[in-house]
C-alpha atoms as a PDB file:
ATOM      1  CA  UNK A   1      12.993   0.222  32.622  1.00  0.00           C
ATOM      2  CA  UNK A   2      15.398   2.803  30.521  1.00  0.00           C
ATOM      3  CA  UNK A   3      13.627   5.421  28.645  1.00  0.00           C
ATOM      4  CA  UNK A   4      15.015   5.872  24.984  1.00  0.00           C
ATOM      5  CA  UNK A   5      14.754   9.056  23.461  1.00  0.00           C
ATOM      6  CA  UNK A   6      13.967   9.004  19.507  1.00  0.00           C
ATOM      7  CA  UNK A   7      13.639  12.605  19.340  1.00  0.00           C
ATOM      8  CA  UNK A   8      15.264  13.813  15.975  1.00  0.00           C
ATOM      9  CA  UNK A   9      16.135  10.220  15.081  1.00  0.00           C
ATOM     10  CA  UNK A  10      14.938   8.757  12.258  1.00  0.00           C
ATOM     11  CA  UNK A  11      15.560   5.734   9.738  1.00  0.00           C
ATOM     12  CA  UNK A  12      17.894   5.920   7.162  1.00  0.00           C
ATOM     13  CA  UNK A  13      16.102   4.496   3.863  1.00  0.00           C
ATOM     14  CA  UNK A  14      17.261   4.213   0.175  1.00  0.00           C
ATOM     15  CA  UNK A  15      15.692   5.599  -3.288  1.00  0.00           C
ATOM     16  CA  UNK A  16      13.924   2.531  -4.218  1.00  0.00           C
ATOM     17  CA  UNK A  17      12.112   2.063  -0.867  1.00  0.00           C
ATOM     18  CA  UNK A  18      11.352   5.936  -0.980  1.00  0.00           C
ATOM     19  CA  UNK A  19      10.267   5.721  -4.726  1.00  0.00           C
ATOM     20  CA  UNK A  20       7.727   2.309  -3.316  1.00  0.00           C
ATOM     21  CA  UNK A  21       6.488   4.029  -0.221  1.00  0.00           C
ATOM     22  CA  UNK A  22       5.628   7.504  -2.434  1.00  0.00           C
ATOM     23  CA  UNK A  23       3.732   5.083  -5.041  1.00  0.00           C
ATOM     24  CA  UNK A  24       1.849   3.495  -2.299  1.00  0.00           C
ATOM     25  CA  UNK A  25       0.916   7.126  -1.017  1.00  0.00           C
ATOM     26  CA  UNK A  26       0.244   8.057  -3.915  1.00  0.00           C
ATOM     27  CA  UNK A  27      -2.405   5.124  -5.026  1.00  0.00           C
ATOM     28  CA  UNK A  28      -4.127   5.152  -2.073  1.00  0.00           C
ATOM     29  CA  UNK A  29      -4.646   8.827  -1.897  1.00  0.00           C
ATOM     30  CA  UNK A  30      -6.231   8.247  -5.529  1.00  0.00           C
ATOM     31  CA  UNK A  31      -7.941   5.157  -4.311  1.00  0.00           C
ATOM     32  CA  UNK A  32      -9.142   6.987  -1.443  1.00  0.00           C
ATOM     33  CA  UNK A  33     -11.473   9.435  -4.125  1.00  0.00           C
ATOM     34  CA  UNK A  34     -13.312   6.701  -4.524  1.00  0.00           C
ATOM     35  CA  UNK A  35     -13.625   4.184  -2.025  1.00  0.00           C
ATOM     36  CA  UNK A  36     -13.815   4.182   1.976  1.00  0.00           C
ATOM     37  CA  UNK A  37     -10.844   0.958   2.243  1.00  0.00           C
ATOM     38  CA  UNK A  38      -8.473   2.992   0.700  1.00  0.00           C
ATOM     39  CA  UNK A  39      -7.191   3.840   3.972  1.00  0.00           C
ATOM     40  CA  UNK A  40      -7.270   0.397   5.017  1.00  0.00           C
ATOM     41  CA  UNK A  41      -5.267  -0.044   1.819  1.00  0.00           C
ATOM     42  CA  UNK A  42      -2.784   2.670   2.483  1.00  0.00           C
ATOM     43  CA  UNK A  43      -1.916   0.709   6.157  1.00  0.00           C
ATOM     44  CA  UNK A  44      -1.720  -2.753   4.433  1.00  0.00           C
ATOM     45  CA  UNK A  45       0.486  -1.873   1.507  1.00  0.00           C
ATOM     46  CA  UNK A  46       2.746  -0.017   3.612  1.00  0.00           C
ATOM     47  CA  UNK A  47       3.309  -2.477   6.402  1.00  0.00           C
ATOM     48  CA  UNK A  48       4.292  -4.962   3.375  1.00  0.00           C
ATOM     49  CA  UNK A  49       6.895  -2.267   1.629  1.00  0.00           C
ATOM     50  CA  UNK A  50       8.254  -1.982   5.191  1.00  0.00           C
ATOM     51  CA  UNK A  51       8.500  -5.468   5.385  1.00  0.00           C
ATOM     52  CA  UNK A  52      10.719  -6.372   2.726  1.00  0.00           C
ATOM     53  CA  UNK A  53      10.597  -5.115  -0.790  1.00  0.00           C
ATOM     54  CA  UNK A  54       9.322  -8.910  -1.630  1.00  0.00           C
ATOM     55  CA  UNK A  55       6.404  -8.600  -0.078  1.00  0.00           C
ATOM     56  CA  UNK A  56       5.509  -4.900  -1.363  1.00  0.00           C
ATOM     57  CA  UNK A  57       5.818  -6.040  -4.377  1.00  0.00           C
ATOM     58  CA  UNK A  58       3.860  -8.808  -4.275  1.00  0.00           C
ATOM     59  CA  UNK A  59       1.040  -7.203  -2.670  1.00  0.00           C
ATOM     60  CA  UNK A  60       1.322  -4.566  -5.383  1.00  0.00           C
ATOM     61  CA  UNK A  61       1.505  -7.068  -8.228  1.00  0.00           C
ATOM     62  CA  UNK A  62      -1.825  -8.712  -6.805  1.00  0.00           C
ATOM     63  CA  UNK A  63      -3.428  -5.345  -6.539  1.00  0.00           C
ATOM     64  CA  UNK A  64      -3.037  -4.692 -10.076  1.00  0.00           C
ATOM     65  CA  UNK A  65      -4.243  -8.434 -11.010  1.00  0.00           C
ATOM     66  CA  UNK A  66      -7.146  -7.320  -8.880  1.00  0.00           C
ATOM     67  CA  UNK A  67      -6.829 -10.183  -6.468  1.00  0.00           C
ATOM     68  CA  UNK A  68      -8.338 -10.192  -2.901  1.00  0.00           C
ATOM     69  CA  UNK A  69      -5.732  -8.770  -0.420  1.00  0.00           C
ATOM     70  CA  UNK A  70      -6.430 -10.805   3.253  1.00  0.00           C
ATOM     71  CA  UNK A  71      -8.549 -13.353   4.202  1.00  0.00           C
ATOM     72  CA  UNK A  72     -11.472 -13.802   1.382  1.00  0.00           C
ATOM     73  CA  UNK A  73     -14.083 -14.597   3.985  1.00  0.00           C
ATOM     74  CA  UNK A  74     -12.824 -11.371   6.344  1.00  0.00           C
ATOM     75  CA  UNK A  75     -14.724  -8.068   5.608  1.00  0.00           C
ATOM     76  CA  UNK A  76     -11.915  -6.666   5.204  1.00  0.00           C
ATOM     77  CA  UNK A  77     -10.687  -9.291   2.099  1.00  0.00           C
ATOM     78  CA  UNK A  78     -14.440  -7.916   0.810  1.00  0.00           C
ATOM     79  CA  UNK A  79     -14.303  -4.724   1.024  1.00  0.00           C
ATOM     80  CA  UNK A  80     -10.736  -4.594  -0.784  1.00  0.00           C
ATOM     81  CA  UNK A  81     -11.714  -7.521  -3.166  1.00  0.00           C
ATOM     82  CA  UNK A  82     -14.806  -4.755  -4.092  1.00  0.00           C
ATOM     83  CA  UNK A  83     -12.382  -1.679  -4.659  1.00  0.00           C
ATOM     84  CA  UNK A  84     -10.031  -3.788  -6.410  1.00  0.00           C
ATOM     85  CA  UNK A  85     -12.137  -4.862  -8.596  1.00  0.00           C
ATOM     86  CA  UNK A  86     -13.646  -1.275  -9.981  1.00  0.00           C
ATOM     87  CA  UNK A  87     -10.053  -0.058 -10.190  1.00  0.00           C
ATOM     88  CA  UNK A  88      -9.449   2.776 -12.732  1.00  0.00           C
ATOM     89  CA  UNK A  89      -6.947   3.008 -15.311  1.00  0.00           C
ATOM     90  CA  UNK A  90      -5.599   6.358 -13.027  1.00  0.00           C
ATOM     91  CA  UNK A  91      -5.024   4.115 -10.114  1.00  0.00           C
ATOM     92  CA  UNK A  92      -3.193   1.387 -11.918  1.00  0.00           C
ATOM     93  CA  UNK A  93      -1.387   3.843 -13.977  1.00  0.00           C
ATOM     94  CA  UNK A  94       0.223   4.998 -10.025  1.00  0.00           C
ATOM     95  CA  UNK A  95       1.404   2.048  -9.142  1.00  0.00           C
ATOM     96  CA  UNK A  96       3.577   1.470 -12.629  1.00  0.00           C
ATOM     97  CA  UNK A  97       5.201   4.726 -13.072  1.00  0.00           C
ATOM     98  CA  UNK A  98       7.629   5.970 -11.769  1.00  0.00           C
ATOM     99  CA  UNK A  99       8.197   8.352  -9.109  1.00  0.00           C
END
């Protein structure tokens, strides 16, 4: 098997995913004040911007509709489902300005 070196490589990327991965920093080191998932949070809403822009959105639309992120019956769905659910008007306020 070949070895690949990724030493000083890197991904090119674009303003608007930069501006949607800094938001999702951003609210999750706010969430994070607050709540143990945020971290959980921070890994979720990042795999989705990374994803497609699509599905970062949607996931942050739901988050500020407060809707359970996951499986509802998971512990996981619970514990974001509780965090969502006591959001502030600082955390919400991250995810709609812009960055």
């Amino acid at each position: 098997m070949r070895e690949i070196d990724f030493n000083g490589s890197g991904l090119q990327t674009n303003l608007p995913f930069d501006l949607a991965y800094q938001a999702a920093e951003d609210f999750s080191k706010s969430l994070q004040k607050r709540t143990k998932p945020a971290g959980f949070m921070k890994t979720l809403l990042l795999q989705r911007i990374c994803s497609s822009f699509a599905s970062g959105r949607s996931t942050a639309e739901k988050v500020l509709r407060r809707e359970i992120l996951g499986d509802e019956e998971d512990g996981q769905g619970r514990l974001f489902g509780d965090a969502l659910a006591a959001l502030t008007s600082e955390e919400a306020a991250i995810s709609t300005q812009d960055h």
